[in-house]
C-alpha atoms as a PDB file:
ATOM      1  CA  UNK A   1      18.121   7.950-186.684  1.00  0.00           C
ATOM      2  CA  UNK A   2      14.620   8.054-185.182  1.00  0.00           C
ATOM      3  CA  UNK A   3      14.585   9.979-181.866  1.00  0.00           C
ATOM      4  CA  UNK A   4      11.945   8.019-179.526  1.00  0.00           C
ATOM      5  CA  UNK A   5      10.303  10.455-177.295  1.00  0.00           C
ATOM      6  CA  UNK A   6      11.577  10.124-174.025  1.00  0.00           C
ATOM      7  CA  UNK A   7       8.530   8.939-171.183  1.00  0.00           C
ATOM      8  CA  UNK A   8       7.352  12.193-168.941  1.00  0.00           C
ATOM      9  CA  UNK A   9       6.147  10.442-165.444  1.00  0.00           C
ATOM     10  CA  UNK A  10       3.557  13.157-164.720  1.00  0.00           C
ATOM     11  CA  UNK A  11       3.477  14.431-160.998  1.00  0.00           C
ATOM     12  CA  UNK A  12      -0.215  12.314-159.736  1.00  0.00           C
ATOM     13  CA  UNK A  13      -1.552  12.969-156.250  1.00  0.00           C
ATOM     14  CA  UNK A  14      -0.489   9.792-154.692  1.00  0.00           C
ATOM     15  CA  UNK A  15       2.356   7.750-153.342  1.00  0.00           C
ATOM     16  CA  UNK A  16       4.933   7.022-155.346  1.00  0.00           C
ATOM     17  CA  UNK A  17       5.059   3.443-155.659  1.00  0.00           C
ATOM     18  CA  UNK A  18       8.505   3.092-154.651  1.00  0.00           C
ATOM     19  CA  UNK A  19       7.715   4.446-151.743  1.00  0.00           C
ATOM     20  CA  UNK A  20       5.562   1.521-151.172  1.00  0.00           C
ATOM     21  CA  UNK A  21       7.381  -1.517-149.581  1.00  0.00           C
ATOM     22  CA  UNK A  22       4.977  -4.208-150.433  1.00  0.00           C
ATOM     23  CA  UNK A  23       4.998  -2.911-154.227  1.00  0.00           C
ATOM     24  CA  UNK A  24       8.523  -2.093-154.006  1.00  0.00           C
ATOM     25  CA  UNK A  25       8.930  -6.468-152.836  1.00  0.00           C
ATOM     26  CA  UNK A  26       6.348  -7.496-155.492  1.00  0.00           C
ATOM     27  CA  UNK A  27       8.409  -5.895-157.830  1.00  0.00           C
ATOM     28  CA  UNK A  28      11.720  -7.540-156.906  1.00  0.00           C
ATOM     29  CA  UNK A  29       9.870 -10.946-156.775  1.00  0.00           C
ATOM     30  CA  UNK A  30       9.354 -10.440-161.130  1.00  0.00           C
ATOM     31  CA  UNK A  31      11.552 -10.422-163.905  1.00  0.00           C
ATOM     32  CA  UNK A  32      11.387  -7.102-166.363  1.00  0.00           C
ATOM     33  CA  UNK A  33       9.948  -9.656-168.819  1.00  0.00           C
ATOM     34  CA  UNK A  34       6.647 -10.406-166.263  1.00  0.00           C
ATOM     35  CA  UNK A  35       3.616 -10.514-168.281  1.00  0.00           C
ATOM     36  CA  UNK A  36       1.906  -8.677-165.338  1.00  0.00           C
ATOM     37  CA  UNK A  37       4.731  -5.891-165.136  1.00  0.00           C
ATOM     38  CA  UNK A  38       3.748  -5.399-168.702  1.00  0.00           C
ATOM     39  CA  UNK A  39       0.375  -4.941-168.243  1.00  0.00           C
ATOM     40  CA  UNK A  40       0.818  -2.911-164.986  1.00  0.00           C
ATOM     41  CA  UNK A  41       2.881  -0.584-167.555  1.00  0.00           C
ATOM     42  CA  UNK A  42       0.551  -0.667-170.180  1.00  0.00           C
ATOM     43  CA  UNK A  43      -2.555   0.187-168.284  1.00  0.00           C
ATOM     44  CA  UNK A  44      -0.560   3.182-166.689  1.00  0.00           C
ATOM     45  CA  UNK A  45       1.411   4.391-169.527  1.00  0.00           C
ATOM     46  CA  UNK A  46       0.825   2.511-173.196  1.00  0.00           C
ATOM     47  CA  UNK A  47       3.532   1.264-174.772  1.00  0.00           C
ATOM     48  CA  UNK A  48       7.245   1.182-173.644  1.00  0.00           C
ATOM     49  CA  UNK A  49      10.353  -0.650-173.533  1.00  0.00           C
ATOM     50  CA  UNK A  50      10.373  -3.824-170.980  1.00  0.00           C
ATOM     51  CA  UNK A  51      13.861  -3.159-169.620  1.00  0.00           C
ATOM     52  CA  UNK A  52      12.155   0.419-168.164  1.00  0.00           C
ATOM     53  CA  UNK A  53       8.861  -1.030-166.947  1.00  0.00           C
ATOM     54  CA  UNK A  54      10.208  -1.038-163.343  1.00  0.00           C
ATOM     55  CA  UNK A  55      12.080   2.562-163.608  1.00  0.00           C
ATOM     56  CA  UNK A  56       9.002   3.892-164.915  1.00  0.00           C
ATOM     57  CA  UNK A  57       6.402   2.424-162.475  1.00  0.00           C
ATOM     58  CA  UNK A  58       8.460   2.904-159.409  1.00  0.00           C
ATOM     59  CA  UNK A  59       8.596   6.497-160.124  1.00  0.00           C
ATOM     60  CA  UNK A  60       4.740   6.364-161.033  1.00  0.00           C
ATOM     61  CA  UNK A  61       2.226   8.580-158.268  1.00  0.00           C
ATOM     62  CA  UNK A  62      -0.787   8.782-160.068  1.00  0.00           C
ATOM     63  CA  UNK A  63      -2.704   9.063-163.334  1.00  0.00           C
ATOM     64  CA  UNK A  64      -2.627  13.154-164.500  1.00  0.00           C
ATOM     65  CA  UNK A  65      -5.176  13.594-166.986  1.00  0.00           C
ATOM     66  CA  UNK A  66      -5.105  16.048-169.698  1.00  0.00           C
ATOM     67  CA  UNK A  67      -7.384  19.529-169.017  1.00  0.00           C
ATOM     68  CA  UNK A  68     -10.556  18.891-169.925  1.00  0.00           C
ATOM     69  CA  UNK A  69      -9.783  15.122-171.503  1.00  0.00           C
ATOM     70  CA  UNK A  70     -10.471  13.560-167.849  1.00  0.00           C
ATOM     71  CA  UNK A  71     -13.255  11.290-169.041  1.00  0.00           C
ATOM     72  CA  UNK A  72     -11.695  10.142-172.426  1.00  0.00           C
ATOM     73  CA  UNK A  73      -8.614   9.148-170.972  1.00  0.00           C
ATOM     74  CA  UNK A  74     -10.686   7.563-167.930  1.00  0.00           C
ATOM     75  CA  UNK A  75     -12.489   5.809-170.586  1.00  0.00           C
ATOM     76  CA  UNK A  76      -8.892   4.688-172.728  1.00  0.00           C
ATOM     77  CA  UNK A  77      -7.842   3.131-169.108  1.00  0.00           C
ATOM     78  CA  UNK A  78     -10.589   1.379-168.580  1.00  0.00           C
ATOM     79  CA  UNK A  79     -11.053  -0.068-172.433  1.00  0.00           C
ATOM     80  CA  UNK A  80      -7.120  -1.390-171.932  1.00  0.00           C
ATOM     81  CA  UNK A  81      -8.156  -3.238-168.119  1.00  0.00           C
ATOM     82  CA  UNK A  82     -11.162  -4.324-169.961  1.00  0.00           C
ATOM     83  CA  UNK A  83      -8.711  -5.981-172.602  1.00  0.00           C
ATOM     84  CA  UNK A  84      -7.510  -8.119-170.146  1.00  0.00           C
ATOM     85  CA  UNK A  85      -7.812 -11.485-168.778  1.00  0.00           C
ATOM     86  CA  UNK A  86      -9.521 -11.755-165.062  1.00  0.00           C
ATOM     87  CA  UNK A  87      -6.797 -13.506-163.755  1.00  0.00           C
ATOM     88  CA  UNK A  88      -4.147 -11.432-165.765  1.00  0.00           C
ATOM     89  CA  UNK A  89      -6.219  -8.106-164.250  1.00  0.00           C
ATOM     90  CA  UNK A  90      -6.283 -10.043-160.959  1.00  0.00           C
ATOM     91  CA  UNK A  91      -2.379 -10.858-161.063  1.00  0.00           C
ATOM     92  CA  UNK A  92      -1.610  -7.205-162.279  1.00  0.00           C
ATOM     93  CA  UNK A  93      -3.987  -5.691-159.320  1.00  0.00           C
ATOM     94  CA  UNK A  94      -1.842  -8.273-156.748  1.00  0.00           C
ATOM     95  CA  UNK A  95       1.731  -6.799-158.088  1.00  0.00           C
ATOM     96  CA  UNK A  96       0.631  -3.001-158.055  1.00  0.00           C
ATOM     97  CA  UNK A  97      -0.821  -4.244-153.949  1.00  0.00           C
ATOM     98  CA  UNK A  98      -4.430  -3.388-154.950  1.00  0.00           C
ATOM     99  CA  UNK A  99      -6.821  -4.688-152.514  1.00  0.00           C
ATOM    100  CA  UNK A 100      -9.557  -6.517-154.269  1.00  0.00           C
ATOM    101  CA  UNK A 101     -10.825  -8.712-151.504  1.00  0.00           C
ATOM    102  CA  UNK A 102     -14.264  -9.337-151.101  1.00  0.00           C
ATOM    103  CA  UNK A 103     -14.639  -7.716-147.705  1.00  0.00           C
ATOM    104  CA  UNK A 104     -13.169  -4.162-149.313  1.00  0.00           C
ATOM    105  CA  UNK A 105     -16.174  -3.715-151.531  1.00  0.00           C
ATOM    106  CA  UNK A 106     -19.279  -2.613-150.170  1.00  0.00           C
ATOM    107  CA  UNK A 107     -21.271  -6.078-151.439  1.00  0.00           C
ATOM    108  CA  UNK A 108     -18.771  -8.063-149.616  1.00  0.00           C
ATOM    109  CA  UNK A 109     -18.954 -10.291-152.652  1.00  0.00           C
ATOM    110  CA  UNK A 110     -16.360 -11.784-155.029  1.00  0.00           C
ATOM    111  CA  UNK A 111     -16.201  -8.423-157.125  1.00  0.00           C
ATOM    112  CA  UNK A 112     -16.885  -9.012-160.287  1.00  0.00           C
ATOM    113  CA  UNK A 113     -14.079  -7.201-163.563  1.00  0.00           C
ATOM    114  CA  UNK A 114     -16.327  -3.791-163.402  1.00  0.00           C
ATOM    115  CA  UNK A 115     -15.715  -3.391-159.881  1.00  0.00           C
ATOM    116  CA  UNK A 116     -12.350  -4.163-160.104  1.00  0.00           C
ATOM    117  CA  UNK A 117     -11.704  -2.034-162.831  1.00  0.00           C
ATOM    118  CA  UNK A 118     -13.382   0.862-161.044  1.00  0.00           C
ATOM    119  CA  UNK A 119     -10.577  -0.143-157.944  1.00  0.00           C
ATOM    120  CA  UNK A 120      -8.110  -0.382-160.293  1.00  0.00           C
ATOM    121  CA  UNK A 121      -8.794   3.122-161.908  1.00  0.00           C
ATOM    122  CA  UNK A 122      -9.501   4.784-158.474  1.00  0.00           C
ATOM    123  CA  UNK A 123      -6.160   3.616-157.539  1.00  0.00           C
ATOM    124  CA  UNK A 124      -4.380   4.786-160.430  1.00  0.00           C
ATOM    125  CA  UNK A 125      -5.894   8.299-159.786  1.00  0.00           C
ATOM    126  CA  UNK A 126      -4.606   8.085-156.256  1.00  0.00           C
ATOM    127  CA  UNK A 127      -1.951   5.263-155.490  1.00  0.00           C
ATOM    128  CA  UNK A 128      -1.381   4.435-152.080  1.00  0.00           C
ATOM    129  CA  UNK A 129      -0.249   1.642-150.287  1.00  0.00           C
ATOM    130  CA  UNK A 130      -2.486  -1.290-148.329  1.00  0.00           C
ATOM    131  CA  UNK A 131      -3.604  -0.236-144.546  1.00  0.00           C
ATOM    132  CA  UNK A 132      -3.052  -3.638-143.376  1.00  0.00           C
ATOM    133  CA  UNK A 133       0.649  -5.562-144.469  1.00  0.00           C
ATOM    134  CA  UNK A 134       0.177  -8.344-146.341  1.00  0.00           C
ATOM    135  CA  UNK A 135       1.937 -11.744-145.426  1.00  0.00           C
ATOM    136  CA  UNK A 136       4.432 -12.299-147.372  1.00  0.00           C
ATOM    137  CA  UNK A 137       4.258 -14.902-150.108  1.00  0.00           C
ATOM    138  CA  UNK A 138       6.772 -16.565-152.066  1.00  0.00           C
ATOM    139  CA  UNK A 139       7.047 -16.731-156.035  1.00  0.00           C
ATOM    140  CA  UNK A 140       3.875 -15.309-157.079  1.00  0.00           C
ATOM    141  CA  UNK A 141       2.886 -17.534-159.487  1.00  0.00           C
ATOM    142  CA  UNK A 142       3.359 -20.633-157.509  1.00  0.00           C
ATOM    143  CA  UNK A 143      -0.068 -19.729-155.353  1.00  0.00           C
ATOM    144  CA  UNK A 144      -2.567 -20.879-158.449  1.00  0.00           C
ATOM    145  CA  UNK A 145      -0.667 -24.118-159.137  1.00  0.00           C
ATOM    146  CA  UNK A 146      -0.253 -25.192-155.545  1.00  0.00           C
ATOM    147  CA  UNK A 147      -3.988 -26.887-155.280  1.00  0.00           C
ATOM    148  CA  UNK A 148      -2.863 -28.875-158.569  1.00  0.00           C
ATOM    149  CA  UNK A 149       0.635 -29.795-157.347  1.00  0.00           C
ATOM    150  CA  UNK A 150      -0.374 -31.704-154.437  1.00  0.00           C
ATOM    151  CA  UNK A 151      -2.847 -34.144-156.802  1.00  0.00           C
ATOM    152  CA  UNK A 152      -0.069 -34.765-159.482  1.00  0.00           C
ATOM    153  CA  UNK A 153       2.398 -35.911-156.724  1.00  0.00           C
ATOM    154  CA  UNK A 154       0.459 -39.024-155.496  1.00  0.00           C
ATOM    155  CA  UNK A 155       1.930 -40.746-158.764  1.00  0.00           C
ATOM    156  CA  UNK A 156       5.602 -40.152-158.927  1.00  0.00           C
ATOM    157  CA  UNK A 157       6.417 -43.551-159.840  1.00  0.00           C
ATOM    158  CA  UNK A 158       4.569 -42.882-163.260  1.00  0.00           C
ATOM    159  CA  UNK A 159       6.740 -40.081-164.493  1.00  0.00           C
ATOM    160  CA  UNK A 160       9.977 -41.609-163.555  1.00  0.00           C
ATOM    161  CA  UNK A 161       9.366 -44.788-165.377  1.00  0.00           C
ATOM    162  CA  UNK A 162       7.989 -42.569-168.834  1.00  0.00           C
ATOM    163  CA  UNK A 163      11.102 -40.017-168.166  1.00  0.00           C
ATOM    164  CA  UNK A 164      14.003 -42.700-168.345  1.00  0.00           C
ATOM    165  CA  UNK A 165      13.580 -44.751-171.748  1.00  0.00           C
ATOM    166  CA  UNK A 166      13.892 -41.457-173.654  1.00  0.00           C
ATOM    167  CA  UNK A 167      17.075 -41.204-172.268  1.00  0.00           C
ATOM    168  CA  UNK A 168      19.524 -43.237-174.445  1.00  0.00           C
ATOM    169  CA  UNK A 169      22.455 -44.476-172.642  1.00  0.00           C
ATOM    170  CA  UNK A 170      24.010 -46.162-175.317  1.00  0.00           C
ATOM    171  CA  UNK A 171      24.728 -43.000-176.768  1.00  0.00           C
ATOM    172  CA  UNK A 172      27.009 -41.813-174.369  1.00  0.00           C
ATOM    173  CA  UNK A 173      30.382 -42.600-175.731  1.00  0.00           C
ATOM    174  CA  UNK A 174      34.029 -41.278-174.614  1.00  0.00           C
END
């Protein structure tokens, strides 16, 4: 039998993020099997089983680098952000209650994946929670498909009509 090592959450400077209520909801609002609870995990801690993403995470307070391997490890977090997606880094930020609007950078542009990297590592060093609360939204997900929702519905009459011919009825027999 192979004895996996058991994960160490080191003691970081920050909050813990169950101590954060809008991380804390976020977290409820996702399944253990959340593609952006995996990469929340990953970024913080590497590998790991899904059903202990949340344990782990909520118990996470901030990124404790090795003496003297600061800057490599900086450089390991950044290269596994960097591996992601925009969105997937922008979903991931949203979960963990990053704030990555425009006004919070000193451009006051649309940040661009560097910059939010850099928030995303400077958080990680220091977790804390949001000044301001955010409103609370519902499913997560459902925020990037509402804009193509409301253009799809103007047809229903469509869908119905393709939807009921490959139903047999003759088939039903008791």
């Amino acid at each position: 039998e192979k004895k996996k090592k058991e994960l160490v959450i080191p003691k970081g400077k920050g909050v813990k993020l169950g101590d954060m209520p809008n991380v804390v909801a976020n977290f409820k609002d996702v399944t253990w099997s959340d593609p952006d609870l995996n990469c929340l995990h990953t970024v913080v801690f590497g590998q790991g089983k899904k059903k202990e993403y949340k344990a782990h995470l909520l118990q996470f307070n901030g990124v404790v680098y090795p003496e003297g391997k600061e800057e490599a490890e900086q450089d390991k977090m950044r290269m596994r952000m960097y591996k992601l997606k925009m969105e997937a880094l922008k979903d991931t930020m949203d979960l963990a209650d990053i704030d990555r609007s425009a006004e919070s950078f000193e451009s006051k542009k649309t940040p661009g994946k560097e910059e939010l990297c850099e928030r995303f590592l400077e958080w990680l060093e220091n977790p804390k929670a949001k000044d301001k609360k955010t409103p609370k939204k519902g499913k997560r997900k459902s925020t990037g498909s509402a804009g193509k929702g409301s253009a799809k519905k103007e047809t229903p009459t469509k869908k119905a009509k393709k939807t009921t011919p490959s139903k047999k009825t003759p088939s039903k027999k008791t």
